[in-house]
Protein backbone atom coordinates (compact mmCIF):
# COMPACT_ATOMS: atom_id res chain seq x y z
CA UNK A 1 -119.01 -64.15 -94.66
CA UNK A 2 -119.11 -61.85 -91.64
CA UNK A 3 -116.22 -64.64 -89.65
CA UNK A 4 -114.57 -64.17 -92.78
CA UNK A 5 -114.60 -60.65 -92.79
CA UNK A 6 -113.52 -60.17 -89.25
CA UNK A 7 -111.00 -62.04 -89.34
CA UNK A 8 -109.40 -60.25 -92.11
CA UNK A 9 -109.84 -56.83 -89.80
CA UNK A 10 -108.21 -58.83 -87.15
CA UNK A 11 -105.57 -59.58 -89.07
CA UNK A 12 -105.15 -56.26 -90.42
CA UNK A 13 -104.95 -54.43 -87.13
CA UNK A 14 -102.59 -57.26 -86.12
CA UNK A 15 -99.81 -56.39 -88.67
CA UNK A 16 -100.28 -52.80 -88.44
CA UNK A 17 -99.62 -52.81 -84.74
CA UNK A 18 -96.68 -55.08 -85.16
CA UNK A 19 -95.39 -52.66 -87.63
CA UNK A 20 -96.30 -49.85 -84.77
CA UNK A 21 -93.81 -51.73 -82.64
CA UNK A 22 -91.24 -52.40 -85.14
CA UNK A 23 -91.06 -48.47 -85.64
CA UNK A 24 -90.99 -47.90 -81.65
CA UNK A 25 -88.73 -50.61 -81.37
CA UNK A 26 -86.30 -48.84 -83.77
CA UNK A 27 -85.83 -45.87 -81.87
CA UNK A 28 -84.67 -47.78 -78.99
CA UNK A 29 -86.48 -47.39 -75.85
CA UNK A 30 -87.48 -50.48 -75.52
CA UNK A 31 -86.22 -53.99 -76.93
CA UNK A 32 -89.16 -55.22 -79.75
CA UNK A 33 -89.81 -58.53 -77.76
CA UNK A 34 -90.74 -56.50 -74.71
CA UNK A 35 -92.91 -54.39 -76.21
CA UNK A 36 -95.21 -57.32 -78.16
CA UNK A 37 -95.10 -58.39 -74.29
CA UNK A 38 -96.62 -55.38 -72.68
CA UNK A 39 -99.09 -54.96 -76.06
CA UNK A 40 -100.57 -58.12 -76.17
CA UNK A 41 -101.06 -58.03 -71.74
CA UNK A 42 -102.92 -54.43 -72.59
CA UNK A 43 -104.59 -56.18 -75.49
CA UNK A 44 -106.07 -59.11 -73.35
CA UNK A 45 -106.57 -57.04 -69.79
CA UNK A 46 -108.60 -54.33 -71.75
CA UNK A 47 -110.94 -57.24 -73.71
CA UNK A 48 -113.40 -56.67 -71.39
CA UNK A 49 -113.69 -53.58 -70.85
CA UNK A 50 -113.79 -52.44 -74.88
CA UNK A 51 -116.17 -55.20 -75.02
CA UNK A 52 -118.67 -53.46 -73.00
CA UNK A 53 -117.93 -49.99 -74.10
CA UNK A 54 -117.47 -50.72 -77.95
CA UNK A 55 -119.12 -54.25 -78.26
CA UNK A 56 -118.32 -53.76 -82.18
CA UNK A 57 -114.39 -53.38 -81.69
CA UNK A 58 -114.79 -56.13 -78.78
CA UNK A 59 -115.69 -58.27 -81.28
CA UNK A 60 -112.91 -57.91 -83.65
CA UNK A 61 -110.71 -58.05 -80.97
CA UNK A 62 -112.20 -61.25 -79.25
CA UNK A 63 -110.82 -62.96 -82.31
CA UNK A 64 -107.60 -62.36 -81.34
CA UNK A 65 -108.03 -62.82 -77.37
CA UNK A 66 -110.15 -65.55 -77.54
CA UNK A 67 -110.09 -67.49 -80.60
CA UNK A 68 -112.75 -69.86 -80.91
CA UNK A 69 -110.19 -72.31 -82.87
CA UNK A 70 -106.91 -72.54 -80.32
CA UNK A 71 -105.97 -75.14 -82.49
CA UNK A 72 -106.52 -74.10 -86.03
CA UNK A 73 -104.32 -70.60 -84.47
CA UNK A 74 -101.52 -73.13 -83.38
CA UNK A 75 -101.12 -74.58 -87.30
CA UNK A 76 -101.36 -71.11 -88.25
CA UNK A 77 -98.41 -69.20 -86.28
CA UNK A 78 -96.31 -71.91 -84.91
CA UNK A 79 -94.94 -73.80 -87.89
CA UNK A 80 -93.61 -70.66 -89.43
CA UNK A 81 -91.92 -69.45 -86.52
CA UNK A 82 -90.57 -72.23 -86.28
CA UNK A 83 -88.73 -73.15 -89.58
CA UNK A 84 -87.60 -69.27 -90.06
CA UNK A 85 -85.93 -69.89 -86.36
CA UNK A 86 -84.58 -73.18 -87.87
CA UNK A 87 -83.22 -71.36 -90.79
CA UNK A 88 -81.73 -68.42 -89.23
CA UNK A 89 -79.65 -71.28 -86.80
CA UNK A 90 -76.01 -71.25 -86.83
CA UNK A 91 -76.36 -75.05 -87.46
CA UNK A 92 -72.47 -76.04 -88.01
CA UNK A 93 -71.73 -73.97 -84.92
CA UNK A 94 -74.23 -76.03 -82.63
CA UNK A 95 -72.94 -78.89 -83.75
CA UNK A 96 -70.14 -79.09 -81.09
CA UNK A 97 -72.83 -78.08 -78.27
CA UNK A 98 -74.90 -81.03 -79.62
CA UNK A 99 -74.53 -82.83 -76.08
CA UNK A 100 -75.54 -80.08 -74.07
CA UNK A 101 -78.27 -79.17 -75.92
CA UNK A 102 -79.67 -82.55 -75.66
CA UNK A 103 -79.23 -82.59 -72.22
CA UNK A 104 -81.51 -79.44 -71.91
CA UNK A 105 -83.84 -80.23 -74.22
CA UNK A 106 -84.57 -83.87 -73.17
CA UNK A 107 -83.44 -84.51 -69.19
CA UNK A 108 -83.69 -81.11 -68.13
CA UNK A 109 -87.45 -81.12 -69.55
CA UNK A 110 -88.68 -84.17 -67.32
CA UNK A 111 -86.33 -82.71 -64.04
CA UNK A 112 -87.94 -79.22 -64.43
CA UNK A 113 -91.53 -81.22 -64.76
CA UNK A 114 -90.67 -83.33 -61.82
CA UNK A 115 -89.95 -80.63 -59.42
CA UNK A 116 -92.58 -78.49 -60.39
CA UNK A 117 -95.23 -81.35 -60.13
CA UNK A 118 -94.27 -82.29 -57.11
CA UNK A 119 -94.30 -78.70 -55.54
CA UNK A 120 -97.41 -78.27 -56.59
CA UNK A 121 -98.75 -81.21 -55.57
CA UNK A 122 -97.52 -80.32 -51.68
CA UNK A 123 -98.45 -77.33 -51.61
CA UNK A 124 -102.11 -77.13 -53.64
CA UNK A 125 -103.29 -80.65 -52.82
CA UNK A 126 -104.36 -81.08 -56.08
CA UNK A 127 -103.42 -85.14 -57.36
CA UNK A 128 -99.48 -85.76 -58.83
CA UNK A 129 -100.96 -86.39 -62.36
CA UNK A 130 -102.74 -82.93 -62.76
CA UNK A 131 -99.48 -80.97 -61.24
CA UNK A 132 -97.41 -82.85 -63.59
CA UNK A 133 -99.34 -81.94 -66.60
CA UNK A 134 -98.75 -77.98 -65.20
CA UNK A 135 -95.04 -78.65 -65.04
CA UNK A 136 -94.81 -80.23 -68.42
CA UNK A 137 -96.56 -77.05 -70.32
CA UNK A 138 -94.58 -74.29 -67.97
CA UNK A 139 -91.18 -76.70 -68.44
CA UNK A 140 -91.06 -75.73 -72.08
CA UNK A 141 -91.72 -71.88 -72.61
CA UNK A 142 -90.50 -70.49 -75.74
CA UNK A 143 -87.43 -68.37 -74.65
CA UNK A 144 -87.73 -66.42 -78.90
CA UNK A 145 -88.01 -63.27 -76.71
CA UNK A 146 -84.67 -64.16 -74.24
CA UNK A 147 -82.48 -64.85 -77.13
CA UNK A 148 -83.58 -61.65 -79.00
CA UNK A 149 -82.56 -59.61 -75.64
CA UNK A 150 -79.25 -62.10 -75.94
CA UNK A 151 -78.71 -60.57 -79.36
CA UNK A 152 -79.30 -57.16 -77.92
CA UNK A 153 -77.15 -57.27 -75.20
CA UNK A 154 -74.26 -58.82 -76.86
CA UNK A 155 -74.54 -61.72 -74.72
CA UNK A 156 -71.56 -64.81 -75.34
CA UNK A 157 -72.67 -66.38 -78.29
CA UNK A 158 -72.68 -70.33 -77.10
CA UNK A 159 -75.21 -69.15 -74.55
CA UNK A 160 -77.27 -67.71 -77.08
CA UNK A 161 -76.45 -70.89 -79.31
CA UNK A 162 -77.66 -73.18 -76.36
CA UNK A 163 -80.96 -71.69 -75.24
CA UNK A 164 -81.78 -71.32 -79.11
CA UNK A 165 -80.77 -74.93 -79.76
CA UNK A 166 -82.81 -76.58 -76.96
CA UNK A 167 -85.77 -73.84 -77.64
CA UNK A 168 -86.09 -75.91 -81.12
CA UNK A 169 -85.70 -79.66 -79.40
CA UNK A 170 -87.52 -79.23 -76.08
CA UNK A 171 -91.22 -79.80 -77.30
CA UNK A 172 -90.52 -83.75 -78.22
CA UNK A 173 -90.06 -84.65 -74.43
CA UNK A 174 -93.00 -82.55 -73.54
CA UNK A 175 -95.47 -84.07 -76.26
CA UNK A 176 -94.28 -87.75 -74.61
CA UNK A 177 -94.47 -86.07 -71.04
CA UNK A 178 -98.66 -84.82 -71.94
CA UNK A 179 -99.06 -87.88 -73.21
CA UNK A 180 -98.38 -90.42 -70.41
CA UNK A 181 -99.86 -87.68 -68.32
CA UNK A 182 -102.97 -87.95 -69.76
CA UNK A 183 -103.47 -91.63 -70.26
CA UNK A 184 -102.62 -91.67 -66.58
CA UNK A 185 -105.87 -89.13 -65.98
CA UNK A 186 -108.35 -91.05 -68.51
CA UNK A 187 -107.45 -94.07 -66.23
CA UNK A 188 -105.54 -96.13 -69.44
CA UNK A 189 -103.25 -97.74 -66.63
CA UNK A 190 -101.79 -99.99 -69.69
CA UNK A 191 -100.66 -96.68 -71.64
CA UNK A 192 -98.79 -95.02 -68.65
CA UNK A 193 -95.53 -95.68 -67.09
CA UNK A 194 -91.51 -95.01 -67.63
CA UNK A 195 -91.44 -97.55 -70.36
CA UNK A 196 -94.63 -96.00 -72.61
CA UNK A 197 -93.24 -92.60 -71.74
CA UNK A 198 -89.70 -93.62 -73.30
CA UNK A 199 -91.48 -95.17 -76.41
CA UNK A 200 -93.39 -92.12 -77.22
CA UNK A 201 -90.48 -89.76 -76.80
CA UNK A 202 -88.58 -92.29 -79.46
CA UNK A 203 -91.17 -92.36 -82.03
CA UNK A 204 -92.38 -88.84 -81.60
CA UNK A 205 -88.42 -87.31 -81.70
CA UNK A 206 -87.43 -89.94 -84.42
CA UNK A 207 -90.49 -89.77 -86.10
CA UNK A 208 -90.29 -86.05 -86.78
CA UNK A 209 -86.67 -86.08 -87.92
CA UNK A 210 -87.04 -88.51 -90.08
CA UNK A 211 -89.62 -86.75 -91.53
CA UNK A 212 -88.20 -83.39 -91.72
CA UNK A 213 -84.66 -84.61 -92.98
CA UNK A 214 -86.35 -86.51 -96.33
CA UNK A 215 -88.87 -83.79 -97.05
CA UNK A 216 -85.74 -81.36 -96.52
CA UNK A 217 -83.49 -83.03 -98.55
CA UNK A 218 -86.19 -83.01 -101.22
CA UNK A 219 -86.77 -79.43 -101.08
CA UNK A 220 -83.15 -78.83 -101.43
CA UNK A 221 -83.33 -80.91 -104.34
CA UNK A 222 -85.90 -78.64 -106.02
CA UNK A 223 -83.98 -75.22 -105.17
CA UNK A 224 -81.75 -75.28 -107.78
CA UNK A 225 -84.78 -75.51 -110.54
CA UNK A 226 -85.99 -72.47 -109.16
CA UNK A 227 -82.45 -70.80 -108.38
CA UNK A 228 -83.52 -67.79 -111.08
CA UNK A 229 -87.21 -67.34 -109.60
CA UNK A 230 -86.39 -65.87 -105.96
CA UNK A 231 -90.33 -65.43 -105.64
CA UNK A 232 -90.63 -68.96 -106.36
CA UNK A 233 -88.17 -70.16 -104.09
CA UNK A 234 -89.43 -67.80 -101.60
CA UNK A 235 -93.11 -69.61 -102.25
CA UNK A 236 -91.69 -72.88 -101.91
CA UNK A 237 -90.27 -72.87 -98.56
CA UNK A 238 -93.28 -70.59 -97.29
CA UNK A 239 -95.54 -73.04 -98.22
CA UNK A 240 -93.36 -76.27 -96.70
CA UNK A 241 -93.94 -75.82 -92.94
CA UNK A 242 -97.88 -75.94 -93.05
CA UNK A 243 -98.00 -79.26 -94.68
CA UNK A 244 -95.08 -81.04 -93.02
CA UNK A 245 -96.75 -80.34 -89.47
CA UNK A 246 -100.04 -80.97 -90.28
CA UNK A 247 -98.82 -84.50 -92.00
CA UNK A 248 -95.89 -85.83 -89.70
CA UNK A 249 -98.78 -84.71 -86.42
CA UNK A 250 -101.92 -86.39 -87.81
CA UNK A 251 -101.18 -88.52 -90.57
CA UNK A 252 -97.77 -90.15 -89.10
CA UNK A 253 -98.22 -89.45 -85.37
CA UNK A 254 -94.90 -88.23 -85.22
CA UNK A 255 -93.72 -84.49 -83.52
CA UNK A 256 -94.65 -81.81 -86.22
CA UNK A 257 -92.52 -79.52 -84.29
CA UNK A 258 -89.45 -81.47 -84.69
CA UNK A 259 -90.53 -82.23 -88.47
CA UNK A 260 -90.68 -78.53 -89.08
CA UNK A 261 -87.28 -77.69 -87.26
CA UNK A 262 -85.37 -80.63 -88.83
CA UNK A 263 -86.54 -79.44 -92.28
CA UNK A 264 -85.71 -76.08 -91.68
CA UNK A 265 -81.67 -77.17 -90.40
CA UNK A 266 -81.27 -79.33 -93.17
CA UNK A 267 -82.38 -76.48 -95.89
């Protein structure tokens, strides 16, 4: 009960401090993005010292800082993000930058994992494998906060329309990337190699959209029932991203990122 508890108060003081920011934000000395930035490096540098002075609010924030479930976190904030970014897409105007979004999302993905891997691997002397799996995860960082400052700036809108398309595509060729990477580093020679790396990139990618286009279409399907009940329909897609990522990652094997943002476009 006492987890429980805490992690309510965590939660609490979690949405009352993004509100905090959303108010600062407003008055427009700093953009929102960068301030979440510089509040959650104050919240995580100052862990340890609240921690020792206040070992009762150290607690409640350790929950945050260092969650003892990284993964049950990931289910919780990433498929949400990710369909309302899918929703709020300018789909029909990406469709013309289809090629170049690819192009980042897919080639660019192994280049930039390439080059940093084997940087690292001159320079720390540290084996290809391990350097690799460092490029991979650094290769696809979530650019949500460049496009808001895009939006901000009143930067060309295909620019913003290509980092946001290839922001929703990218993870696919990392997944296959980790993958081969770490059958490579568990010493499963047969499971490593161009040709396993292309295979999992195919199933994973085609996996996931087929997946997110038929439970899509099926939502989409049920939205006019509901077209009089906004809180219903509201309900209904709130509750769609949890279950399509859980299911298309560990009951289908396929990408549950690309499940969620293929859902999300075709709603």
């Amino acid at each position: 009960m006492d987890i429980v508890a805490n992690g309510l108060l965590a939660a609490g003081f979690l949405l009352a401090l993004i509100a905090a920011i959303q108010v600062v934000a407003a008055r427009g000395w700093l953009p929102e993005s960068t301030l979440l930035a510089i509040v959650g490096l104050v919240l995580g540098a100052s862990y340890v010292a609240i921690n020792a002075v206040a070992p009762d609010l150290g607690a409640q924030l350790g929950l945050l800082v260092s969650p003892s479930l990284p993964e049950a976190y990931l289910w919780i904030f990433l498929p949400p993000l990710l369909f309302q970014a899918a929703l709020t897409a300018d789909v029909r105007n990406m469709i013309p930058d289809a090629a170049p979004i690819l192009m980042l999302a897919v080639v660019a993905v192994f280049v930039a994992t390439g080059l940093i891997g084997w940087s690292l691997s001159a320079v720390s002397g540290q084996v290809l494998p391990v350097c690799l799996l460092l490029g991979a995860i650094v290769a696809t960082t979530d650019p949500s906060a460049v496009i808001t400052l895009f939006r901000n700036v009143g930067a060309p809108a295909r620019l913003s329309r290509l980092v946001e398309g290839e922001s929703l595509l990218n993870d696919a060729a990392a997944i296959a990337i980790v993958g081969v990477l770490l059958a490579i580093l568990g010493g499963q020679a047969g499971d490593s190699g161009i040709g396993a790396a292309a295979q999992t990139l195919v199933l994973s990618f085609g996996g996931g959209i087929i997946c997110g286009y038929l439970v899509g279409r099926g939502v989409v399907a049920l939205l006019p029932l509901v077209n009089r009940l906004p809180v219903a329909a509201a309900t209904l897609t709130l509750a769609l991203p949890y279950p399509l990522y859980i299911a298309a990652d560990q009951m289908l094997h396929a990408s549950g990122v690309i499940a969620v943002v293929t859902a999300g476009l075709v709603i």
